[in-house]
PDB file of N, CA and C in Angstrom:
ATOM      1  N   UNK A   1      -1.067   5.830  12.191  1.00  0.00           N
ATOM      2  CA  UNK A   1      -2.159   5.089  11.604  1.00  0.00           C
ATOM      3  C   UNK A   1      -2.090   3.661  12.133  1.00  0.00           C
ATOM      4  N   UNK A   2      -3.147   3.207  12.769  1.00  0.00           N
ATOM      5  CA  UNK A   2      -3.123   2.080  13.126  1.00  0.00           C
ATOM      6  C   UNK A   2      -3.575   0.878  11.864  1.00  0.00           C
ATOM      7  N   UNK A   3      -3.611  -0.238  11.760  1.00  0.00           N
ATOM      8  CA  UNK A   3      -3.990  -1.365  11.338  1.00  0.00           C
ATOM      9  C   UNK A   3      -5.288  -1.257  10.636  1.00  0.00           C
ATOM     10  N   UNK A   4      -5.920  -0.044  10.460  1.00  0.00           N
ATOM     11  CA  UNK A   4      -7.420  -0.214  10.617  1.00  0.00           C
ATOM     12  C   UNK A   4      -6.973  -0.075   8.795  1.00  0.00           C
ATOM     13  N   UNK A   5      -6.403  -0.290   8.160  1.00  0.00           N
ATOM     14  CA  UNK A   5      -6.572  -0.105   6.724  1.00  0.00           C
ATOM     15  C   UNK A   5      -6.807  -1.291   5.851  1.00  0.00           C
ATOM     16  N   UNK A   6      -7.649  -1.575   4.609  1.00  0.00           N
ATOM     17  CA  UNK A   6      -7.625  -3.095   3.897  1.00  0.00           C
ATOM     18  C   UNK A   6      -6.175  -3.044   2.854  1.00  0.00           C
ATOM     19  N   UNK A   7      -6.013  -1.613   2.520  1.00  0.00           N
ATOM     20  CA  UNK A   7      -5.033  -2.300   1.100  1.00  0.00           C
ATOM     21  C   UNK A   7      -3.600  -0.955   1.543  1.00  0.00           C
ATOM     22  N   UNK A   8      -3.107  -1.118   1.443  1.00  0.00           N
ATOM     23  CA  UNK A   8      -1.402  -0.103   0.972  1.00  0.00           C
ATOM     24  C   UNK A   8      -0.996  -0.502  -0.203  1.00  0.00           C
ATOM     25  N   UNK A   9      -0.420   0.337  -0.594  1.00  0.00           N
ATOM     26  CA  UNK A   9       0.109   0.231  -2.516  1.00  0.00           C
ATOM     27  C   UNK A   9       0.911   1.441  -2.589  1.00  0.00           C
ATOM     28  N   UNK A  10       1.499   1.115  -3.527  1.00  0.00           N
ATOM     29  CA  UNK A  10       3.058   1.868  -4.070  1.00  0.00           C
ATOM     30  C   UNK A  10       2.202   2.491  -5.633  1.00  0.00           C
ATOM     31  N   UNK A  11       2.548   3.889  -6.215  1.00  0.00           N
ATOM     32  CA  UNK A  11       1.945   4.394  -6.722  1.00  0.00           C
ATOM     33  C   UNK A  11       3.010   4.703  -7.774  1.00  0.00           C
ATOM     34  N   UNK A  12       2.964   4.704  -8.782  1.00  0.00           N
ATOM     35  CA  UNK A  12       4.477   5.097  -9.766  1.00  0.00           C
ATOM     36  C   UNK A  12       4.909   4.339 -10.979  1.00  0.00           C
ATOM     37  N   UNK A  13       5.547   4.785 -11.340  1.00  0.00           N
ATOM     38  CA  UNK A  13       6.433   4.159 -12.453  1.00  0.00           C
ATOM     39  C   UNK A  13       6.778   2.662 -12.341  1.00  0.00           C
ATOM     40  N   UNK A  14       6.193   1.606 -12.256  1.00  0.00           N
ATOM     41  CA  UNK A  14       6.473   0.399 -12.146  1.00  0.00           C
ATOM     42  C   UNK A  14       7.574  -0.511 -12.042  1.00  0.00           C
ATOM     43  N   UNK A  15       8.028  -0.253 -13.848  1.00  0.00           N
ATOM     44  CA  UNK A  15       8.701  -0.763 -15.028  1.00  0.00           C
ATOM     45  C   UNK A  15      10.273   0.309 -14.419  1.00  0.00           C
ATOM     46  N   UNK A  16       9.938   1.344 -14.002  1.00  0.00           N
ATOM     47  CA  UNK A  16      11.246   2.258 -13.770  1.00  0.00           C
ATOM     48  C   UNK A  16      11.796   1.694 -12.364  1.00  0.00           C
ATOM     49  N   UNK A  17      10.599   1.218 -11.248  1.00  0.00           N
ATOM     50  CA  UNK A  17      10.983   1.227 -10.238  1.00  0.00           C
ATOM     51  C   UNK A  17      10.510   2.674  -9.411  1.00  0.00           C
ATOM     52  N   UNK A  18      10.465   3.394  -9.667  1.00  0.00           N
ATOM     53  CA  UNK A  18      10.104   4.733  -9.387  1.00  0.00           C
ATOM     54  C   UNK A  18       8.474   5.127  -8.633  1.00  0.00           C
ATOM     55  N   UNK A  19       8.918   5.191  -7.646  1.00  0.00           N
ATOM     56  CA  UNK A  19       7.153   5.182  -6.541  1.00  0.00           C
ATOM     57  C   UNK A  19       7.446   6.469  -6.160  1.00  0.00           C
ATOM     58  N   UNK A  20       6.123   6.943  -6.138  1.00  0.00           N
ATOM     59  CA  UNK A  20       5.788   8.494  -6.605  1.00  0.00           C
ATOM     60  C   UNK A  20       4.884   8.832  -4.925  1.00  0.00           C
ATOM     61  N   UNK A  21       3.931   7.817  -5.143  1.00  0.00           N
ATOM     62  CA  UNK A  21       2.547   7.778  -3.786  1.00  0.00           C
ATOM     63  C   UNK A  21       3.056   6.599  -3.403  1.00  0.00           C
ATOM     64  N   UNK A  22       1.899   6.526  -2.203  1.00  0.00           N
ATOM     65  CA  UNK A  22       1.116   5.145  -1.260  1.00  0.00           C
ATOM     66  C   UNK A  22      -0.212   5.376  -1.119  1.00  0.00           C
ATOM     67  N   UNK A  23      -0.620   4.858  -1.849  1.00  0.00           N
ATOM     68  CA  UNK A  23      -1.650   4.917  -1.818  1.00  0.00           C
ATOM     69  C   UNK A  23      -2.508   3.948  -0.814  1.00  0.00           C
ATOM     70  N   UNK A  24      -3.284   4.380   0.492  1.00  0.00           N
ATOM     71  CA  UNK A  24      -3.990   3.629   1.568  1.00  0.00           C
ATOM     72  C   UNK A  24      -5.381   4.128   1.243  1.00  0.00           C
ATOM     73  N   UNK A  25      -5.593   2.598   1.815  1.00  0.00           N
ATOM     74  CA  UNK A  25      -6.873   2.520   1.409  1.00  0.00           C
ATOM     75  C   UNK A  25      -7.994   2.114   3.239  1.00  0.00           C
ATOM     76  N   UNK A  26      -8.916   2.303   3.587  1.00  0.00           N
ATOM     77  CA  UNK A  26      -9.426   2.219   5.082  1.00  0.00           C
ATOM     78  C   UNK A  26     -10.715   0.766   4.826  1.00  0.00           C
ATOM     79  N   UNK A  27     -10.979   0.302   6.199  1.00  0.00           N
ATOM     80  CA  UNK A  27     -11.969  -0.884   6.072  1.00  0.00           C
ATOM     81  C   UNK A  27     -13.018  -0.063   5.584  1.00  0.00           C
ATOM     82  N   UNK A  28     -13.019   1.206   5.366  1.00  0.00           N
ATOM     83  CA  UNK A  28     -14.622   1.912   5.058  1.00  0.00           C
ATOM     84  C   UNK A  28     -14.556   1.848   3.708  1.00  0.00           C
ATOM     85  N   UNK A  29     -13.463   1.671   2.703  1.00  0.00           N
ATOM     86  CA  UNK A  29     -13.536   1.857   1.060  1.00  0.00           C
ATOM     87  C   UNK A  29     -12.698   3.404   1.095  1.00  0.00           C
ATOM     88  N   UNK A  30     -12.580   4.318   2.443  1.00  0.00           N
ATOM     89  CA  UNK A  30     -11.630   5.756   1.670  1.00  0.00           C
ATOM     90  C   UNK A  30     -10.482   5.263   1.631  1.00  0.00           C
ATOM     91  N   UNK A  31      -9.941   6.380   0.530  1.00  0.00           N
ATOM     92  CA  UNK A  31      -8.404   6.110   0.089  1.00  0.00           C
ATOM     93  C   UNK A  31      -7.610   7.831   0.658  1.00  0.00           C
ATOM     94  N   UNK A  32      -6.532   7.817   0.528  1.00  0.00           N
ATOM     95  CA  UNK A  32      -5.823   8.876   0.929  1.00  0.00           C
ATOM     96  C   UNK A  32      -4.372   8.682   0.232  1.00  0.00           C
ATOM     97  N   UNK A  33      -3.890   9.304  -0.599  1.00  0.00           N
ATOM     98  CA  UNK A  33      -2.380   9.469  -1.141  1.00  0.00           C
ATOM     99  C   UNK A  33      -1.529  10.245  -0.249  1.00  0.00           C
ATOM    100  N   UNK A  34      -0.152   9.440   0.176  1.00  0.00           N
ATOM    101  CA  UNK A  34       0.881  10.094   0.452  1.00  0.00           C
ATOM    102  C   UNK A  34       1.649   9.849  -0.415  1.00  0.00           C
ATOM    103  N   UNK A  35       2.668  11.244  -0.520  1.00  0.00           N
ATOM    104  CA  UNK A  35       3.323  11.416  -1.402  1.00  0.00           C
ATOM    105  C   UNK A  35       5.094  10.326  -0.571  1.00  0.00           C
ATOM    106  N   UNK A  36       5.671  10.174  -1.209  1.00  0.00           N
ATOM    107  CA  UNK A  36       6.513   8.840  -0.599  1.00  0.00           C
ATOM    108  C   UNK A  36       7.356   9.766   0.312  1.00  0.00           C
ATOM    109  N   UNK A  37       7.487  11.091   0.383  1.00  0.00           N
ATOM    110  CA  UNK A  37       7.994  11.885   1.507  1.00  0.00           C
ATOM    111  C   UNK A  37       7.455  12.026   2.464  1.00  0.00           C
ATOM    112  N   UNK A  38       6.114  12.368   2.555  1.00  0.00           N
ATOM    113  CA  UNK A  38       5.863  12.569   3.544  1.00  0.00           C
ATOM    114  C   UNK A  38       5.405  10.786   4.251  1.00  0.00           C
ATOM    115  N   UNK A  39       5.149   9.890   3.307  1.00  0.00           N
ATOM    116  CA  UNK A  39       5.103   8.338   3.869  1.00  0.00           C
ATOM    117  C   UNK A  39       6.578   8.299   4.843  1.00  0.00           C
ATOM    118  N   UNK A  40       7.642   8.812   4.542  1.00  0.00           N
ATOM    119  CA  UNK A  40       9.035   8.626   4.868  1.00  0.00           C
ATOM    120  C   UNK A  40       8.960   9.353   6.383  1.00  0.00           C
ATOM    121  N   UNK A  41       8.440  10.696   5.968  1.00  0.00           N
ATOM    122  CA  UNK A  41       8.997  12.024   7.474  1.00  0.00           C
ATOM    123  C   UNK A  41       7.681  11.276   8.724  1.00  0.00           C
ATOM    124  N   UNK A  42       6.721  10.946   8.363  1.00  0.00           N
ATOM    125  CA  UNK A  42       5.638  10.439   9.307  1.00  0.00           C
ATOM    126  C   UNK A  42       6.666   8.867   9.718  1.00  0.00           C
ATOM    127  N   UNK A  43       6.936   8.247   8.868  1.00  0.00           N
ATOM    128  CA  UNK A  43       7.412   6.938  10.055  1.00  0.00           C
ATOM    129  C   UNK A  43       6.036   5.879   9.543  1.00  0.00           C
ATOM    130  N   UNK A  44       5.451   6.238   8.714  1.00  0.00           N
ATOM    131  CA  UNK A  44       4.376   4.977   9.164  1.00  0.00           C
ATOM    132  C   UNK A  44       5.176   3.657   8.257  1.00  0.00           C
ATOM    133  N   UNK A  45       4.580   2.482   8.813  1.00  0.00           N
ATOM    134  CA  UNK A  45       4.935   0.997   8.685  1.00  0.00           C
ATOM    135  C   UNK A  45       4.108   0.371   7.915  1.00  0.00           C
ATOM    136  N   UNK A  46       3.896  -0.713   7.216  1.00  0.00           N
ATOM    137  CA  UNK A  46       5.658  -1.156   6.871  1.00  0.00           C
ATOM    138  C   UNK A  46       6.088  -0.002   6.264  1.00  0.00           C
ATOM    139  N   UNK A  47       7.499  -0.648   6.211  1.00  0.00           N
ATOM    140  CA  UNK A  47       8.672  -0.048   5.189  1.00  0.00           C
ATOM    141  C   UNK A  47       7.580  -0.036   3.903  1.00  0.00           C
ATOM    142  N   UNK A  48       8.118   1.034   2.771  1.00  0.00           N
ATOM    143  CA  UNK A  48       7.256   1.147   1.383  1.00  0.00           C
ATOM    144  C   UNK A  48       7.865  -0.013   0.475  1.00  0.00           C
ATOM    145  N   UNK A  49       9.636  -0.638   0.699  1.00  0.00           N
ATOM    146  CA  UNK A  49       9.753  -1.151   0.014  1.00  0.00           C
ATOM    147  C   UNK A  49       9.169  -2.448   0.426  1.00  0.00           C
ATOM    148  N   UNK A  50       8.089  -2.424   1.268  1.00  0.00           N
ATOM    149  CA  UNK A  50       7.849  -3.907   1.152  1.00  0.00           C
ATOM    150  C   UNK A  50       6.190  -3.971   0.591  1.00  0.00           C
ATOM    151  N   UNK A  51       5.609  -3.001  -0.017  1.00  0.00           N
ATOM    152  CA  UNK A  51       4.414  -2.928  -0.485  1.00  0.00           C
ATOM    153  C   UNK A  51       4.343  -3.666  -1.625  1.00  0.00           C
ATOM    154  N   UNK A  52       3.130  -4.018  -1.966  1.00  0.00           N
ATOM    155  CA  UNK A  52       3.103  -4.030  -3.508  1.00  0.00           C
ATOM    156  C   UNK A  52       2.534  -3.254  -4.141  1.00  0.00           C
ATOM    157  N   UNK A  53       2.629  -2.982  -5.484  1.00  0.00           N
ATOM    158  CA  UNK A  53       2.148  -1.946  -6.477  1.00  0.00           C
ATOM    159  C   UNK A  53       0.784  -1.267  -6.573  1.00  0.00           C
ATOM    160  N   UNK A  54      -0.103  -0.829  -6.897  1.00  0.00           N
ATOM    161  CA  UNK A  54      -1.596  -0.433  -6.917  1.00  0.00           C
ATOM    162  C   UNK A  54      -1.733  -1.927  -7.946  1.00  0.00           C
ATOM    163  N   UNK A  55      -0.987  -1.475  -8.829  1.00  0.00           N
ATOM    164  CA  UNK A  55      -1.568  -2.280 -10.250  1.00  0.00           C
ATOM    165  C   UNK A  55      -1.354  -3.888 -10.286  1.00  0.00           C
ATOM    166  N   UNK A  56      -1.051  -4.249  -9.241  1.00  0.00           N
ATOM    167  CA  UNK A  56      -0.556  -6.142  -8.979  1.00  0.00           C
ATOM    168  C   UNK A  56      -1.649  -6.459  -8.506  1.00  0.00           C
ATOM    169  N   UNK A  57      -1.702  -7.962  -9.058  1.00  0.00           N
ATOM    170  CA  UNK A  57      -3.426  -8.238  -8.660  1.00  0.00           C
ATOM    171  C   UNK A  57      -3.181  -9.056  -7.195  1.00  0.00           C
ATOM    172  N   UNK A  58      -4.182  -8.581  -6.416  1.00  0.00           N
ATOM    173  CA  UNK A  58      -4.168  -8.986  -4.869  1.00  0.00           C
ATOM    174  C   UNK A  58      -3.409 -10.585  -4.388  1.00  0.00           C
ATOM    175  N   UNK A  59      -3.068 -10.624  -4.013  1.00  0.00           N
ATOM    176  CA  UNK A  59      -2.730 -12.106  -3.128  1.00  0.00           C
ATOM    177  C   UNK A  59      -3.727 -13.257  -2.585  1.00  0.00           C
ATOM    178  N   UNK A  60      -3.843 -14.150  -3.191  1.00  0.00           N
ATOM    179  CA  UNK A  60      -4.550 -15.139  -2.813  1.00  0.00           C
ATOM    180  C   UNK A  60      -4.888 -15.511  -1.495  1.00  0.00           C
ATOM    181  N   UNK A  61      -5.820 -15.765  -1.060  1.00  0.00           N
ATOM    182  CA  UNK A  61      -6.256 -15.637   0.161  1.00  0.00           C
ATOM    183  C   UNK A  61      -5.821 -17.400   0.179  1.00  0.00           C
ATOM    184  N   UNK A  62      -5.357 -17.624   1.104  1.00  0.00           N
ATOM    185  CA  UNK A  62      -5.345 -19.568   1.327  1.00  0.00           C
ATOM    186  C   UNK A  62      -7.112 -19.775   2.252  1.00  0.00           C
ATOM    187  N   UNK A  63      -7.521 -20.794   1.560  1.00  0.00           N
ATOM    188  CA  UNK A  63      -9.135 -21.117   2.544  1.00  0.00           C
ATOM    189  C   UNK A  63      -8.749 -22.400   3.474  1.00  0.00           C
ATOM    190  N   UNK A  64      -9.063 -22.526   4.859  1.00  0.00           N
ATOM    191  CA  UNK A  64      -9.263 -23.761   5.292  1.00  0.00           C
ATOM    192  C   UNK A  64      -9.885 -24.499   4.319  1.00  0.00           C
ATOM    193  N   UNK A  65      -8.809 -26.138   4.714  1.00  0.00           N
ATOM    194  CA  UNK A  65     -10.395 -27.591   4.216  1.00  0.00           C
ATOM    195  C   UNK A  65     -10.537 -27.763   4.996  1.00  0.00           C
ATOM    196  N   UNK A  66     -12.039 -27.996   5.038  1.00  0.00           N
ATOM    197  CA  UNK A  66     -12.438 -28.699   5.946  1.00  0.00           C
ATOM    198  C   UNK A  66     -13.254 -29.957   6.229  1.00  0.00           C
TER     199      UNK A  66
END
């Protein structure tokens, strides 16, 4: 899978630590669940532990001043 996706997310038990999916998401709005095995046997990037959650609210975008 190339770059072409807007969001990745970790799917699971939060509070346990426990990620179940990855949930990807495409610039078109589709989504697709992998289950964190087969995220693992495919190789795709990043690493899962560096995702954030479905349920964390997005990251602030920084704006130029100008």
């Amino acid at each position: 899978m190339a770059n072409n996706y807007r969001g990745i997310y970790l799917i699971g038990n939060k509070a346990a630590g426990k990620v179940t999916n990855i949930q990807v998401v495409d610039i078109g709005g589709s989504s697709i669940s992998l289950s964190l095995t087969e995220y693992l046997n495919r190789g795709v990037r990043p690493n899962y532990q560096l995702l954030s959650w479905q349920e964390d609210p997005p990251p602030k975008v920084a704006t130029p001043k100008s």
